[in-house]
Protein backbone atom coordinates (compact mmCIF):
# COMPACT_ATOMS: atom_id res chain seq x y z
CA UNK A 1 13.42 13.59 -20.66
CA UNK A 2 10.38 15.52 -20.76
CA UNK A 3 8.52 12.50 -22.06
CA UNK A 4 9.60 10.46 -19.59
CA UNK A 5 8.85 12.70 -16.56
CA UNK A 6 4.87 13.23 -17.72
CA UNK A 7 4.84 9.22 -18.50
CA UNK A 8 6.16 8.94 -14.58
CA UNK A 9 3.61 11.19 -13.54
CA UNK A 10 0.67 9.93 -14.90
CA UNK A 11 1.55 6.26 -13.22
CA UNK A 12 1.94 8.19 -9.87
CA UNK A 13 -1.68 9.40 -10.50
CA UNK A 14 -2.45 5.91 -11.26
CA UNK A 15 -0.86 4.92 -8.06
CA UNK A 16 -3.24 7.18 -5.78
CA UNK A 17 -5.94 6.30 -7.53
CA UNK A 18 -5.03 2.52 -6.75
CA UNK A 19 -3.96 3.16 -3.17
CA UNK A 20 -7.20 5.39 -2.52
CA UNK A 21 -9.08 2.35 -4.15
CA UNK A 22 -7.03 -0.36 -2.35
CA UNK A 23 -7.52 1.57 0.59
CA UNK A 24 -11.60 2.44 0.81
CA UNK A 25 -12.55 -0.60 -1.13
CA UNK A 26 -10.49 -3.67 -0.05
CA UNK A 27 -8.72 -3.50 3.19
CA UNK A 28 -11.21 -1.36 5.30
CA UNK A 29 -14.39 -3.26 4.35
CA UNK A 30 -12.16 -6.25 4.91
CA UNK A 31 -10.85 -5.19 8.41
CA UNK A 32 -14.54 -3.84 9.44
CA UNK A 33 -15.84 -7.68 8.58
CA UNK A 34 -13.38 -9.05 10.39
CA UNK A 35 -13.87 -7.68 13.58
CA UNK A 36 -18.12 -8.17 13.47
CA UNK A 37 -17.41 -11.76 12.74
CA UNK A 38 -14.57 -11.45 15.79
CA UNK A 39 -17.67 -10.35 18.00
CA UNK A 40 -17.33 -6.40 17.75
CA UNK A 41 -20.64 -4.46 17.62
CA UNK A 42 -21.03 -2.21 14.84
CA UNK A 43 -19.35 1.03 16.74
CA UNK A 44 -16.92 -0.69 18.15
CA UNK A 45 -15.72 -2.23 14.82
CA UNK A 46 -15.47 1.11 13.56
CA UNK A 47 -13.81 2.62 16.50
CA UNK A 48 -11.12 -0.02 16.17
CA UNK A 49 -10.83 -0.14 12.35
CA UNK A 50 -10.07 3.96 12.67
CA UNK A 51 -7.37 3.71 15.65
CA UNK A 52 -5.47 1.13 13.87
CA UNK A 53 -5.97 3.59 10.74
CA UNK A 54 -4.71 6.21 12.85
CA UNK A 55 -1.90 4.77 14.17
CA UNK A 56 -0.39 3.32 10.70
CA UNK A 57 -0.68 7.49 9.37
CA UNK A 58 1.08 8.28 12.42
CA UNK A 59 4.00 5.84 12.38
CA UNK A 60 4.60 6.45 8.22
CA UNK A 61 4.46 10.00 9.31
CA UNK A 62 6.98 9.71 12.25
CA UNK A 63 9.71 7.14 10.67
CA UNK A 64 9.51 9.58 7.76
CA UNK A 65 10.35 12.67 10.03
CA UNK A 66 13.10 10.97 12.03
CA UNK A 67 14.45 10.49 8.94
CA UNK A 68 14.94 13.32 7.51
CA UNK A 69 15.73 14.95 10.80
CA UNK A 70 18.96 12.43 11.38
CA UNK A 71 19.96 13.44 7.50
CA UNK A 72 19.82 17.03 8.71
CA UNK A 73 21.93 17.10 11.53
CA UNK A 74 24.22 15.09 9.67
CA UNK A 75 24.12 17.15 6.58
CA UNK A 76 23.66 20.83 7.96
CA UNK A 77 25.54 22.01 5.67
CA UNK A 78 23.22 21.27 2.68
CA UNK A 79 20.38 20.85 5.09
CA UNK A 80 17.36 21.71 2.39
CA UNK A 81 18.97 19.59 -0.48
CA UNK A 82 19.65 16.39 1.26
CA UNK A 83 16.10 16.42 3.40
CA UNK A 84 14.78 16.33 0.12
CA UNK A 85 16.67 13.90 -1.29
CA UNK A 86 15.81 11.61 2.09
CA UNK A 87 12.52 12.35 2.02
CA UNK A 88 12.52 10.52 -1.28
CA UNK A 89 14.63 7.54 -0.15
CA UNK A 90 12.38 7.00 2.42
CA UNK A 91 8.98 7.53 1.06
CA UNK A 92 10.16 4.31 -1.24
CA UNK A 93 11.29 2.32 1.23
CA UNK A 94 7.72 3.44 3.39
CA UNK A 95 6.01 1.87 0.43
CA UNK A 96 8.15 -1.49 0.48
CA UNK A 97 7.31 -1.78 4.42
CA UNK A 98 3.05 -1.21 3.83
CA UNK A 99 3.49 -3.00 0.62
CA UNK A 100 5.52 -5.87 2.62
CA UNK A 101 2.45 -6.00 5.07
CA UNK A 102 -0.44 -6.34 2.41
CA UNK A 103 1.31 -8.64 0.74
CA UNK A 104 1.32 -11.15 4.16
CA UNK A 105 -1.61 -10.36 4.71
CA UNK A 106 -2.69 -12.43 1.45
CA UNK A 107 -0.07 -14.85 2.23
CA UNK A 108 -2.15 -15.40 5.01
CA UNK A 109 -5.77 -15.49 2.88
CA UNK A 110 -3.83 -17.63 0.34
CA UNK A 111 -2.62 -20.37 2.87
CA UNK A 112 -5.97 -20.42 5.25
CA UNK A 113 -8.67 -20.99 2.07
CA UNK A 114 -6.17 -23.58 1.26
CA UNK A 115 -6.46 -25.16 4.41
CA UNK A 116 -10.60 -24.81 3.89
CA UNK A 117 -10.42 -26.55 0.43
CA UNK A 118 -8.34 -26.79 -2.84
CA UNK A 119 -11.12 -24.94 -4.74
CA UNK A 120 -11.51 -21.91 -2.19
CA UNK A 121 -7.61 -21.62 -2.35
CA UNK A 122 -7.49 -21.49 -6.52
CA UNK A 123 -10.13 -19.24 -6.20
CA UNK A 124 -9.00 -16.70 -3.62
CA UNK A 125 -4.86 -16.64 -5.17
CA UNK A 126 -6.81 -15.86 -8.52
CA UNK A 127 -8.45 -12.94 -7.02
CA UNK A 128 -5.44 -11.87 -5.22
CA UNK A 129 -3.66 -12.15 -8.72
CA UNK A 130 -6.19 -10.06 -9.98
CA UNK A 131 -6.02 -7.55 -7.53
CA UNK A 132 -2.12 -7.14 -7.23
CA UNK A 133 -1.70 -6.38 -10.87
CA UNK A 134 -2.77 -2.71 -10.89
CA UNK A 135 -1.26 -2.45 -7.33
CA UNK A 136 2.43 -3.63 -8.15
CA UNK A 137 2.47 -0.88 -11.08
CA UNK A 138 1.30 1.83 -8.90
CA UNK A 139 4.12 0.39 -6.54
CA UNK A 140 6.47 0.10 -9.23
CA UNK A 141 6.12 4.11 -10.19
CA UNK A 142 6.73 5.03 -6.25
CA UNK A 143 9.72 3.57 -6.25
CA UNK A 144 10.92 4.81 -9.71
CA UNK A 145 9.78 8.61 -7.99
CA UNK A 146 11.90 8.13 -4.90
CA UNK A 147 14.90 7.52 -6.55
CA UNK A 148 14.97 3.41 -7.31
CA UNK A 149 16.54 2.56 -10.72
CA UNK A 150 14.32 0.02 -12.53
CA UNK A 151 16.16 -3.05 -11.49
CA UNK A 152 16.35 -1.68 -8.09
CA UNK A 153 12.75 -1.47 -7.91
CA UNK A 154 11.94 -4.34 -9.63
CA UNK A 155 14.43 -6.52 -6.99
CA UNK A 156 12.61 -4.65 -3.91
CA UNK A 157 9.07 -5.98 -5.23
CA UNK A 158 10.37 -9.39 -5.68
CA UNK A 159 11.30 -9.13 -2.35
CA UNK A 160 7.86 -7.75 -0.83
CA UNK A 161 6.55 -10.49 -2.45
CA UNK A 162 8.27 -13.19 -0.65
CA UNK A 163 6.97 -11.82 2.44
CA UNK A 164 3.34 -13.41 0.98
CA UNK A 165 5.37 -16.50 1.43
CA UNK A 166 6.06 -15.56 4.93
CA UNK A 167 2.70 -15.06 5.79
CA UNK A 168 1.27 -18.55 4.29
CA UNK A 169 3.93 -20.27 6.13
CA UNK A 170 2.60 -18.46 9.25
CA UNK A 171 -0.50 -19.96 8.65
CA UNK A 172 0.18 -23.43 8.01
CA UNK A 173 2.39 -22.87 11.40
CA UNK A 174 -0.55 -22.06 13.33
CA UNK A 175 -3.12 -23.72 11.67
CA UNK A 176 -6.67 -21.81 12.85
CA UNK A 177 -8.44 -19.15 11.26
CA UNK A 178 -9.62 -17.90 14.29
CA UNK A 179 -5.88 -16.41 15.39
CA UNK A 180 -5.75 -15.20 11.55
CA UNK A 181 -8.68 -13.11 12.12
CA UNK A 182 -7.85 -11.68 15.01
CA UNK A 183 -4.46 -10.81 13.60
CA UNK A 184 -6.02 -9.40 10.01
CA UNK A 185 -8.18 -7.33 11.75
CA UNK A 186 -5.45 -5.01 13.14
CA UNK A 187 -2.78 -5.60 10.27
CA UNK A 188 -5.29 -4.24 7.43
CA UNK A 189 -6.29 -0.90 8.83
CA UNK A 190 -2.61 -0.74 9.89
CA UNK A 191 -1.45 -1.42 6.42
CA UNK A 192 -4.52 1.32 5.16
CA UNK A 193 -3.34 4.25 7.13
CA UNK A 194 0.36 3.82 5.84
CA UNK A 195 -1.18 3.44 1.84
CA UNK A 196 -3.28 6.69 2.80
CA UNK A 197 0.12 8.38 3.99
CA UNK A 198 1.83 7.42 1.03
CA UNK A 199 -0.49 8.01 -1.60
CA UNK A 200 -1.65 11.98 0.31
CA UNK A 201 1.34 13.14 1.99
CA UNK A 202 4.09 11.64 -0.35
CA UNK A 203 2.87 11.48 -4.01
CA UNK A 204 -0.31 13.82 -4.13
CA UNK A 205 1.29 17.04 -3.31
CA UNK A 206 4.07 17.07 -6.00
CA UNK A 207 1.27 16.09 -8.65
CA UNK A 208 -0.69 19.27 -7.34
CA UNK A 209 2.28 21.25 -8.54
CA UNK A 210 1.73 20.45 -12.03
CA UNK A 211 0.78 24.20 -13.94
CA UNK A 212 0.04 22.47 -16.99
CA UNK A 213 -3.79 22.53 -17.69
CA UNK A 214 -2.89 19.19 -19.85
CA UNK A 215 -1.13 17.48 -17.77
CA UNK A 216 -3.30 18.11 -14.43
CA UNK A 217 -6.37 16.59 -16.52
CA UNK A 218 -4.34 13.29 -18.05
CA UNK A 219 -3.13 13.01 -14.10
CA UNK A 220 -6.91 13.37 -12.94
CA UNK A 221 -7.61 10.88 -15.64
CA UNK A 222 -5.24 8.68 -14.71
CA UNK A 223 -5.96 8.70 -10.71
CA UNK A 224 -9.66 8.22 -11.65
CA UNK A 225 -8.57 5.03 -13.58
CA UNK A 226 -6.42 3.52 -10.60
CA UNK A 227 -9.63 3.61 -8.50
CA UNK A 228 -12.11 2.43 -11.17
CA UNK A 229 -9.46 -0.39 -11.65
CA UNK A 230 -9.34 -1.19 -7.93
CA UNK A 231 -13.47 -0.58 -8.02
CA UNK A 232 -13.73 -3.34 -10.70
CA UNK A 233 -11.44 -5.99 -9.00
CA UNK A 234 -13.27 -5.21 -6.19
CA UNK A 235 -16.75 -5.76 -7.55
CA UNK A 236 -15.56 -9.40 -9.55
CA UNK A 237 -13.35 -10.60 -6.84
């Protein structure tokens, strides 16, 4: 049991790593590119890149309180135990909704360089691939934490993953990159301020708990490996 729990939290320290890299790396740099080409000035693009950064923290942070505050009133009279238990539930199913998001957001990458050629489509669902593969185990550990059985979370990525499918057929709907860009640019730093939620507010704290001199370094260890990971796919993609 005790095995299992340090094995769980060194993937959570994976997991911020990856979100902190996925975060700082990928989808900001991303976002800020896509509003210069969209005609922002340099202050502006950052202005607009840290609202929508903003607002994602805020609305993880809100759903996340209204949720435990309708368990309460419901619950009062185990008020401590089952805001806990919530709090769990629906840092999980946070993490399915931002992970839902990213993952049309490279529906839509997937399905536009397709529409620019064959080879720029191969070559951006390989990096993609590449990319998601660190990601999805980090994902797979915050689920396991907030109370998903492995099947369970294994189901719910499947299903985050057909929303890529949801977001290419978007694009072949539409057809033009210029209404993808203008949509990415708001989407991304959305989707980063609801990964920075997660991977801060949700997971970070209970690994700062951790007393065991060990432990803490593996975890440190571990968190600096999800963001050299992310650094690396990042750098090659």
């Amino acid at each position: 049991m005790a095995d299992s729990r340090n094995l769980l939290q060194l993937l959570l320290s994976f997991a911020v790593g990856g979100l902190l890299g996925d975060v700082f790396l990928h989808l900001l740099p991303e976002a800020w590119s896509l509003a210069l080409e969209a005609g922002a000035g340099p202050h502006e693009a950052f202005t607009q890149v840290g609202l929508c950064v903003l607002a994602g923290i805020f609305v993880f942070i809100v759903v996340e309180m209204l949720a435990v505050h309708d368990s309460s009133a419901q619950y009062n009279n185990n008020t401590k135990d089952v805001s806990g238990a919530t709090k769990k539930e629906v840092s999980g199913y946070l993490n399915l909704i931002a992970n839902g998001i990213d993952n049309f957001t490279h529906g839509l990458a997937v399905a536009g360089s397709f529409m620019v050629s064959y080879k720029t489509g191969l070559l951006t669902t390989g990096a993609i691939l590449i990319h998601e593969v660190p990601h999805e185990i980090g994902d797979f550990a915050i689920l396991l934490k907030s109370g998903f059985n492995r099947w369970e979370a294994t189901q719910a990525q499947l299903y985050t993953a057909g929303v890529g499918l949801l977001g290419a057929l978007f694009t072949l709907f539409i057809g033009t990159s210029d209404i993808l860009g203008g949509i990415q640019v708001y989407i991304l730093p959305f989707t980063a301020g609801g990964f920075l939620n997660i991977a801060l507010v949700t997971v970070l704290p209970e690994l700062l708990q951790e007393e065991r001199p060990a432990q803490s370094c593996a975890q440190l260890l571990c968190l600096l490996c999800g963001t050299f990971t992310m650094a690396a796919v990042a750098v090659t993609s």
